[in-house]
Protein backbone atom coordinates (compact mmCIF):
# COMPACT_ATOMS: atom_id res chain seq x y z
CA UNK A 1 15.33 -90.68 -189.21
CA UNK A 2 11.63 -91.46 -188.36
CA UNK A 3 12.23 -90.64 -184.73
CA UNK A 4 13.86 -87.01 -185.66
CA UNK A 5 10.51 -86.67 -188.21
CA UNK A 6 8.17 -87.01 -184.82
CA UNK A 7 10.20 -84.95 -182.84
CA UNK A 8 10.28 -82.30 -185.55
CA UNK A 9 6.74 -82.46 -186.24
CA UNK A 10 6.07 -82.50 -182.25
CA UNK A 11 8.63 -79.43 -181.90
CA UNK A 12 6.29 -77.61 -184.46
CA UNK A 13 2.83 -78.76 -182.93
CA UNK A 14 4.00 -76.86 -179.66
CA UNK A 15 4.82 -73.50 -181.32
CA UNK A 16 1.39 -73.94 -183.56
CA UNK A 17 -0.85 -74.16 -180.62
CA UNK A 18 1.35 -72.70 -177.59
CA UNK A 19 2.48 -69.22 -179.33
CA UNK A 20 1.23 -66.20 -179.17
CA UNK A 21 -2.04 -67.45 -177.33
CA UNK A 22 -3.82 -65.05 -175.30
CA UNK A 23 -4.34 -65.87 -171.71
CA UNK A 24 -7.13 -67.42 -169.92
CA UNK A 25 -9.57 -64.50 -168.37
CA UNK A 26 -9.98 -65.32 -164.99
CA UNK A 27 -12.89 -62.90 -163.67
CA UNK A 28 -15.45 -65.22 -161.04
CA UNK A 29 -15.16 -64.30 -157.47
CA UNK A 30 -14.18 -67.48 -156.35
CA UNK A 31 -11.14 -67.41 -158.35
CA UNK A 32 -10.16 -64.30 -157.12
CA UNK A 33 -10.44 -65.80 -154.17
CA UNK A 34 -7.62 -69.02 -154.88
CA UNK A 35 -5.38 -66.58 -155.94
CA UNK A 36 -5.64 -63.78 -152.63
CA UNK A 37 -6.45 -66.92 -149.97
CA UNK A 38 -3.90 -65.62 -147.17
CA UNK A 39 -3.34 -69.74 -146.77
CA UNK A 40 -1.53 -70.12 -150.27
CA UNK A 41 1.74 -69.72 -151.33
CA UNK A 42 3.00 -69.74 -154.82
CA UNK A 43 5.17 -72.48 -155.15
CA UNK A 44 5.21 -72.87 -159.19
CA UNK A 45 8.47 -72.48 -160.32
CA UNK A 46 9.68 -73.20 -163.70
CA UNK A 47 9.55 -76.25 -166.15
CA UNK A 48 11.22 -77.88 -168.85
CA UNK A 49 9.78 -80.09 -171.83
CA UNK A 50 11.93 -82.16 -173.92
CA UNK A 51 9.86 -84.50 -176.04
CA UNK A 52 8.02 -87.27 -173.38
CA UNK A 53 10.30 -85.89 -170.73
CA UNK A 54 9.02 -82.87 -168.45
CA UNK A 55 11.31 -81.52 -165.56
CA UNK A 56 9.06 -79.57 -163.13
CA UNK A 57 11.06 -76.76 -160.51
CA UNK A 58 9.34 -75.64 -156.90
CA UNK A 59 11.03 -74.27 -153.97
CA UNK A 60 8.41 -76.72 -152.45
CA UNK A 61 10.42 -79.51 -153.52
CA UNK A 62 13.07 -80.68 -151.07
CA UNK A 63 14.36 -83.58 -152.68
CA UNK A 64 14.18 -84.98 -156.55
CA UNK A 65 11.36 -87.52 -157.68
CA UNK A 66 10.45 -88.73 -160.59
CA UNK A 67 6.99 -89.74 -161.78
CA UNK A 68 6.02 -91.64 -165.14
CA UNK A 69 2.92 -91.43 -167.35
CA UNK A 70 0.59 -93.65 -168.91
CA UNK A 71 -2.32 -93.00 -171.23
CA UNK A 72 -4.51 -94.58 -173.95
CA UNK A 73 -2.94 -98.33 -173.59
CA UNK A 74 -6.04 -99.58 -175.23
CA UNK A 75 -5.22 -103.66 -174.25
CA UNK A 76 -7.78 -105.22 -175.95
CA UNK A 77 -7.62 -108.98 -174.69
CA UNK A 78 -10.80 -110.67 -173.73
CA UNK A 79 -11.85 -114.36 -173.56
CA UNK A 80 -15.25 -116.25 -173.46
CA UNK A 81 -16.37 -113.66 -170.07
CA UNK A 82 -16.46 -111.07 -172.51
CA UNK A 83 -18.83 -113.02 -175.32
CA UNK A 84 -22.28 -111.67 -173.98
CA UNK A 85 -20.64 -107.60 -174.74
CA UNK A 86 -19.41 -108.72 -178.04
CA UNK A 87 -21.67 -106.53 -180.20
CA UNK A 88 -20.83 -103.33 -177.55
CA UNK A 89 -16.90 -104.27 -178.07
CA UNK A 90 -16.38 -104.95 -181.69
CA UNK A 91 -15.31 -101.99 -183.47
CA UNK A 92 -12.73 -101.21 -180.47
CA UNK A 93 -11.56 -104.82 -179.70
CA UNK A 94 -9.34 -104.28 -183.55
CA UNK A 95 -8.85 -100.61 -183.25
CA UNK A 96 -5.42 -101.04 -181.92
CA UNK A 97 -4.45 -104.70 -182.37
CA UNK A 98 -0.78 -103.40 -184.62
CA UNK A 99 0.79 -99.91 -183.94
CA UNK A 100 3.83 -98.50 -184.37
CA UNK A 101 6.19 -97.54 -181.88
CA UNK A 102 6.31 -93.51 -181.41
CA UNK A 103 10.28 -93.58 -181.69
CA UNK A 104 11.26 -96.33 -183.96
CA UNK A 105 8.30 -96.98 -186.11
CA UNK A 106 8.53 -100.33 -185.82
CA UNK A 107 5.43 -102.84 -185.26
CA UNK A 108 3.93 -102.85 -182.00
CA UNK A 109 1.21 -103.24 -180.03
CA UNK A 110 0.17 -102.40 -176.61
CA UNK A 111 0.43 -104.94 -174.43
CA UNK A 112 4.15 -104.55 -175.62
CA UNK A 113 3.99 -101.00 -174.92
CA UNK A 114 2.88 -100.79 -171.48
CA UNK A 115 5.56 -103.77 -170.67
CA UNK A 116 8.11 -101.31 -171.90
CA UNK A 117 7.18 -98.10 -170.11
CA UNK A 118 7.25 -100.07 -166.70
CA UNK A 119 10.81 -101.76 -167.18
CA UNK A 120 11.40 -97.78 -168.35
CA UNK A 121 9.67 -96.84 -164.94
CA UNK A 122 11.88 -99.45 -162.76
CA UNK A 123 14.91 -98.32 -164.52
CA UNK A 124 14.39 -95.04 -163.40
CA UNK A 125 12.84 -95.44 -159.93
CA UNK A 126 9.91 -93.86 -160.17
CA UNK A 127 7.57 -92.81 -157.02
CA UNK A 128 4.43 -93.47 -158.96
CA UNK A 129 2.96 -94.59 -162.01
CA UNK A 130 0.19 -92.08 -162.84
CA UNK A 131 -2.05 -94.33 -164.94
CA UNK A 132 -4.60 -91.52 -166.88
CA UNK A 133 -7.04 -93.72 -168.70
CA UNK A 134 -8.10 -95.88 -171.11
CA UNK A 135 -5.85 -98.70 -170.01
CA UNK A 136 -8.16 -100.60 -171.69
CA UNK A 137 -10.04 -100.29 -175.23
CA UNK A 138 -13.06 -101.46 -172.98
CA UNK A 139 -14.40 -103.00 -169.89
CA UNK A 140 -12.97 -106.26 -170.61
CA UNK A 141 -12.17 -108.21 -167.44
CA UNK A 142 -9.89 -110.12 -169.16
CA UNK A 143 -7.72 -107.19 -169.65
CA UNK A 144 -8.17 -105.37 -166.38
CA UNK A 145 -6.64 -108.57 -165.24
CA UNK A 146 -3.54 -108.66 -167.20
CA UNK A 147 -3.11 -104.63 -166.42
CA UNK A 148 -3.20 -105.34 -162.62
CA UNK A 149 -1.06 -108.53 -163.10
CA UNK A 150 1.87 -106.00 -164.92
CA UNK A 151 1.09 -103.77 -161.96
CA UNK A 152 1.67 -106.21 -159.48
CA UNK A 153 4.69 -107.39 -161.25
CA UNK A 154 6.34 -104.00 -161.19
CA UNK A 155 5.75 -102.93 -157.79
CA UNK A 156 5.35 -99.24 -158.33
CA UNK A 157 3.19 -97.69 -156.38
CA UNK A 158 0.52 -95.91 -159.06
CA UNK A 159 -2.61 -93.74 -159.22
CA UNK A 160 -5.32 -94.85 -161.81
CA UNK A 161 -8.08 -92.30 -163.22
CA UNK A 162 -10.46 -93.86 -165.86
CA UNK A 163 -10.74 -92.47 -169.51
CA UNK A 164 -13.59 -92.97 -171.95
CA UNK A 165 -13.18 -96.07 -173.41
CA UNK A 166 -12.31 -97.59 -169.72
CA UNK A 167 -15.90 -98.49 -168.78
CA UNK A 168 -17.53 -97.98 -172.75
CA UNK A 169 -19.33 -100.18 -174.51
CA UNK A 170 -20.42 -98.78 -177.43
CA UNK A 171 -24.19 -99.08 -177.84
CA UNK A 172 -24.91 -100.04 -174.21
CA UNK A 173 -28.29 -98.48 -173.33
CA UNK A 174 -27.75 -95.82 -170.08
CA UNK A 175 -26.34 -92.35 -169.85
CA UNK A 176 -22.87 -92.04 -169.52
CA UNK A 177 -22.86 -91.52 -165.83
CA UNK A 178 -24.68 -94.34 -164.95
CA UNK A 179 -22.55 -96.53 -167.76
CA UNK A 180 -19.07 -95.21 -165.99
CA UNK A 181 -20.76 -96.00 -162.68
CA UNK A 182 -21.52 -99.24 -163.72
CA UNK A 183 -18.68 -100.43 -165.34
CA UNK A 184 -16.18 -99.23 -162.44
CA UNK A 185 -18.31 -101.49 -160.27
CA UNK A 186 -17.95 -104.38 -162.37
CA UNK A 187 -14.74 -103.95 -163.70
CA UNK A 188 -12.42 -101.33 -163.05
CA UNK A 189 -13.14 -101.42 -159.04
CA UNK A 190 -10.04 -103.15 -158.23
CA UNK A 191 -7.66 -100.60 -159.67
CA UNK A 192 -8.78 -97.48 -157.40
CA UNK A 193 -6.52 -99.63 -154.60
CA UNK A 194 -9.55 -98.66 -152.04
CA UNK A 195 -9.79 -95.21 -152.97
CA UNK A 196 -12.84 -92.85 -154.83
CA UNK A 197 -12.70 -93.71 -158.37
CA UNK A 198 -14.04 -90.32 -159.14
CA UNK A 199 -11.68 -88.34 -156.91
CA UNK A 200 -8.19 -89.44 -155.40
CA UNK A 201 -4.65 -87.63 -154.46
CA UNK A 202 -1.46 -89.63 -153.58
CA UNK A 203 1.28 -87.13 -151.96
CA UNK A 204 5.25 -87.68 -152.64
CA UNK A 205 8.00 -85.86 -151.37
CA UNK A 206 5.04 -82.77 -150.45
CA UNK A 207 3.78 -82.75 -154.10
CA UNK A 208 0.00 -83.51 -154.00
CA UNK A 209 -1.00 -85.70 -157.51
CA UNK A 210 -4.61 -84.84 -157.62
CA UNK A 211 -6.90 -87.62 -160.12
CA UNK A 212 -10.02 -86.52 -161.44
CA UNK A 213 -12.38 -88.58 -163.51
CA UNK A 214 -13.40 -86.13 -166.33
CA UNK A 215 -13.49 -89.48 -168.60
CA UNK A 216 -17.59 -87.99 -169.98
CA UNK A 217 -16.30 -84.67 -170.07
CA UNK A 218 -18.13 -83.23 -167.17
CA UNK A 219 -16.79 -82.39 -163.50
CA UNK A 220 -19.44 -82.67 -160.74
CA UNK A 221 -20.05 -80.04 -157.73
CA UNK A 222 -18.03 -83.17 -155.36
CA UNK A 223 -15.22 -82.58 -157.38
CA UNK A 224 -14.73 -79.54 -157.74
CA UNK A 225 -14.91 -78.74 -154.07
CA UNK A 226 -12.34 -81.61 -153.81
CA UNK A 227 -9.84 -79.96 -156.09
CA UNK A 228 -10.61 -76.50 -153.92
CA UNK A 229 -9.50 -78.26 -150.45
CA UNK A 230 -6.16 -79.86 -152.32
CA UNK A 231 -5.74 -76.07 -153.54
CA UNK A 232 -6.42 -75.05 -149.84
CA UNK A 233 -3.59 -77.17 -148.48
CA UNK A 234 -1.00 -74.84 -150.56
CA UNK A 235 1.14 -77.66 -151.32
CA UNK A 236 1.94 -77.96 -154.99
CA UNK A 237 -0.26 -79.81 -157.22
CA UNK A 238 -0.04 -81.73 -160.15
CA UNK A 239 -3.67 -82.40 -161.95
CA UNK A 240 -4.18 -85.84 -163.35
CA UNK A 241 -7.19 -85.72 -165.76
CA UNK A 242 -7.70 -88.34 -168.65
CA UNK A 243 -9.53 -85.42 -171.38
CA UNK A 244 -6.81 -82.16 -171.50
CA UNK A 245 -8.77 -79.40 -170.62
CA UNK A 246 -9.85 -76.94 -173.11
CA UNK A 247 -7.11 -74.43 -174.38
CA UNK A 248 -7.80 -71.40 -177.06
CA UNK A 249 -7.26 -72.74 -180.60
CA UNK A 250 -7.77 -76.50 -179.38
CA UNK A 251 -10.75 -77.93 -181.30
CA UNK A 252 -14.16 -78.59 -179.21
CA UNK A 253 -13.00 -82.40 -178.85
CA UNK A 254 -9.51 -81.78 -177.85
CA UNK A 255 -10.51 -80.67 -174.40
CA UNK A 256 -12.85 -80.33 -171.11
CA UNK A 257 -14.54 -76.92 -170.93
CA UNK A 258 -14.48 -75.54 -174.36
CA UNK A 259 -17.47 -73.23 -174.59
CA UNK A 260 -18.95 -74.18 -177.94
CA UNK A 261 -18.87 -78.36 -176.33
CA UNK A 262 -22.77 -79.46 -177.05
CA UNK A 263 -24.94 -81.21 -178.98
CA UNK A 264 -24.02 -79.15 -182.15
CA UNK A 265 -20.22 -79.75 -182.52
CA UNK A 266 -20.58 -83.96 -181.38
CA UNK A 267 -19.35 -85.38 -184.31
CA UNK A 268 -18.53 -87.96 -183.47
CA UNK A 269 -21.24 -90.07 -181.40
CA UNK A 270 -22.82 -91.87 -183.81
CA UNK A 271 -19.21 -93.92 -185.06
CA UNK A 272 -19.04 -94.15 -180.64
CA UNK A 273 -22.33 -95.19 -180.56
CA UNK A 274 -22.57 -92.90 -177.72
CA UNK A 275 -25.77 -90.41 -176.11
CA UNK A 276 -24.92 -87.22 -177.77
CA UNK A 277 -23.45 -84.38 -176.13
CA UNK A 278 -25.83 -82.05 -174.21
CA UNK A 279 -27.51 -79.54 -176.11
CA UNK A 280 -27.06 -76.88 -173.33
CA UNK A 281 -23.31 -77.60 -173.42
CA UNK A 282 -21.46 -78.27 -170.18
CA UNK A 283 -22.79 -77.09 -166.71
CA UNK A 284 -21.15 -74.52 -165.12
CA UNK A 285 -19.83 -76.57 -162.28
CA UNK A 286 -17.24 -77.59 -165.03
CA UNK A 287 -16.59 -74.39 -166.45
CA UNK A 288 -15.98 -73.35 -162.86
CA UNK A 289 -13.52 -75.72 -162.74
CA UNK A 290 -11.60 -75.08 -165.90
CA UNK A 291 -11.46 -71.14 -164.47
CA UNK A 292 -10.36 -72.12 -161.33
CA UNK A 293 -7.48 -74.59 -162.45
CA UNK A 294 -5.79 -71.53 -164.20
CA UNK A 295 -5.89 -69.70 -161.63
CA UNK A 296 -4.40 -72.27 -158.90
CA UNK A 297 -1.15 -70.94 -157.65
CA UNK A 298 0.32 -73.77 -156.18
CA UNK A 299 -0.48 -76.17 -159.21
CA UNK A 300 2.20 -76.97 -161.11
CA UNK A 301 0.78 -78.24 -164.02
CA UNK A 302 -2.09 -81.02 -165.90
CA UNK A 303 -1.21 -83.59 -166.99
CA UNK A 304 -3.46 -85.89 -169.17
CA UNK A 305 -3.85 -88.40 -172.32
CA UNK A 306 -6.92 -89.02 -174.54
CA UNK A 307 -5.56 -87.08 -177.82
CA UNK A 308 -3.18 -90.00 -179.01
CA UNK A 309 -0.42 -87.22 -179.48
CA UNK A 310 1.54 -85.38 -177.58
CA UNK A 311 0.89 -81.40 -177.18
CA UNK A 312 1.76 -79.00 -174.90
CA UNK A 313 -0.59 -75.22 -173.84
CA UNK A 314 0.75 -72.95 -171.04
CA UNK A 315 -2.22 -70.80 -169.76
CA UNK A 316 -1.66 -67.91 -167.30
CA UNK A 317 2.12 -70.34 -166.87
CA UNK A 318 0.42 -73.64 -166.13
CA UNK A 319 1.36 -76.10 -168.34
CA UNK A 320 -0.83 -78.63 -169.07
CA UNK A 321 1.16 -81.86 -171.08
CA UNK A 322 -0.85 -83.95 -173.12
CA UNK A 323 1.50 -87.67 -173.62
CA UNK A 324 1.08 -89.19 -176.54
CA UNK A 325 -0.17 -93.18 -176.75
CA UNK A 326 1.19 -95.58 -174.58
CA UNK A 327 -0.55 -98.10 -177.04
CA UNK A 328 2.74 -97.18 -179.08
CA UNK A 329 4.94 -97.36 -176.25
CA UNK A 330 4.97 -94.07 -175.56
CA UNK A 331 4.64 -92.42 -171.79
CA UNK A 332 5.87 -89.22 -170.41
CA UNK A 333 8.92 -89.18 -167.43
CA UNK A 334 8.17 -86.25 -165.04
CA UNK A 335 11.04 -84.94 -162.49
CA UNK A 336 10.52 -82.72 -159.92
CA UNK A 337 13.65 -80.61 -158.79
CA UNK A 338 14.13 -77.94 -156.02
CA UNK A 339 14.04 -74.77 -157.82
CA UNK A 340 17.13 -72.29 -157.17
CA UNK A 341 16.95 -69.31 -154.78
């Protein structure tokens, strides 16, 4: 009964926020340019969503995959390492100690929940684990230790971008640059497998899984010309961000690029103990990118966790699917199919 509640409720959040929507306008030069370049070929197809389970179609596609993914784990286990960052740790080391699973309802927690979703992900063979941030409530090497330990003992190959809470701890002195730079240094280093933390892609089967680190809601010029040579390659793309990007009728924390993000509508970095939004809002090397994503022709869709729920927003037919907590045991199963004709 609870699980047909969610699904309800879930059904409904889609047609709330999806429906009737206008389109993004796409009007900069450059992506005019994406969507002309000679080099591209549209290779979206179609795509289904049932609940946590997302089929994606491509004429690209020349044999099936499937793909899980993992968001907002929040472990939260630390020993005596972790003492000296006890007052930056406190309020997030209980936040999630007892959920409840997002089908049953019944007690949980997420070390439990991430155990699940990779027996899930072995069951079903997956290619890749796309692991889209905060695995961890913070930088706790305690739990980075136990995450690559569950890794290790699955043997999937994943992709790991960092969320917020990856490398926070709340009340450390530094901008949130420097703290994410830190903090991925120290602690979340060994997940990256040898590749750029801020910037990776792992191909399968011709389908290009592009990770970007937009965990302090910003994209950098680096970036964004990385995302523009994956888009140049005219394979088909799937965008792994932690923070959704912005969609109309999201609120101004739901997503990456709204235009009223600043200063005025943080609300919330006090209780985060956080520097507070810029009061310019975000640069325009982000906003660039949130124009040129929906506009990409070969990207299939953006996929990406932070919310704690799941949602779903199609802009100019991108989807971009938001899975809810895997701190309840919840992930999303992609497959990608050859699309008829």
């Amino acid at each position: 009964m609870l699980a047909s509640v969610k699904r309800r409720r879930f059904l409904q959040s889609l047609v709330a926020t999806s429906a009737g929507l206008p389109l993004l306008a796409v009007s900069t030069a450059r992506a005019d340019e994406i969507a002309s370049d000679s080099k591209l070929q549209t290779v979206r197809g179609g795509f289904a969503l049932d609940a946590n389970r997302v089929r994606f179609y491509s004429k690209a596609v020349k044999s099936p995959f499937r793909v899980m993914g993992i968001a907002d784990t929040h472990l939260f286990r630390d020993d005596e390492r972790g003492e000296p960052h006890r007052p930056y740790s406190v309020r997030m080391a209980r936040a999630y100690n007892q959920t409840r699973h997002f089908k049953t309802g019944e007690p949980t927690n997420p070390e439990a929940g991430l155990v699940e979703a990779l027996r899930l992900a072995m069951e079903a063979k997956v290619e890749l684990v796309a692991l889209v941030g905060d695995m961890v409530s913070f930088p706790s090497e305690a739990a980075v230790e136990w995450l690559e330990e569950r890794m290790a003992e699955a043997g999937l190959p994943y992709l790991y971008v960092a969320g917020n809470h990856d490398w926070h701890y709340e009340g450390m002195e530094g901008s949130l640059e420097d703290l994410r730079r830190t903090w991925i240094e120290k602690r979340l280093r060994p997940l990256y497998q040898g590749q750029n933390p801020l910037m990776a892609v792992r191909e399968i089967n011709g389908v290009r899984f592009v990770a970007l680190d937009d965990s302090h809601y910003e994209i950098l010029p680096e970036q964004l010309e990385f995302y523009r040579a994956q888009v140049r390659t005219g394979k088909p793309l799937v965008l792994l961000v932690h923070i959704p990007l912005y969609a109309p009728g999201r609120s101004v924390g739901y997503g990456c690029g709204h235009p009223q993000w600043g200063a005025a509508t943080d609300r919330n970095f006090e209780l985060e103990r956080r520097p507070r939004w810029p009061q310019a809002g975000h640069s325009e090397v982000t906003m660039t990118f949130h124009r040129e994503v929906f506009s990409t022709p070969n990207l299939l869709g953006v996929c990406a966790g932070h919310i704690h729920r799941s949602s779903l927003d199609v802009l100019n037919g991108i989807p971009q699917i938001v899975t809810d907590a895997n701190a309840t045991g919840a992930y999303l199963l992609a497959e990608f199919l050859p699309a008829d004709g």
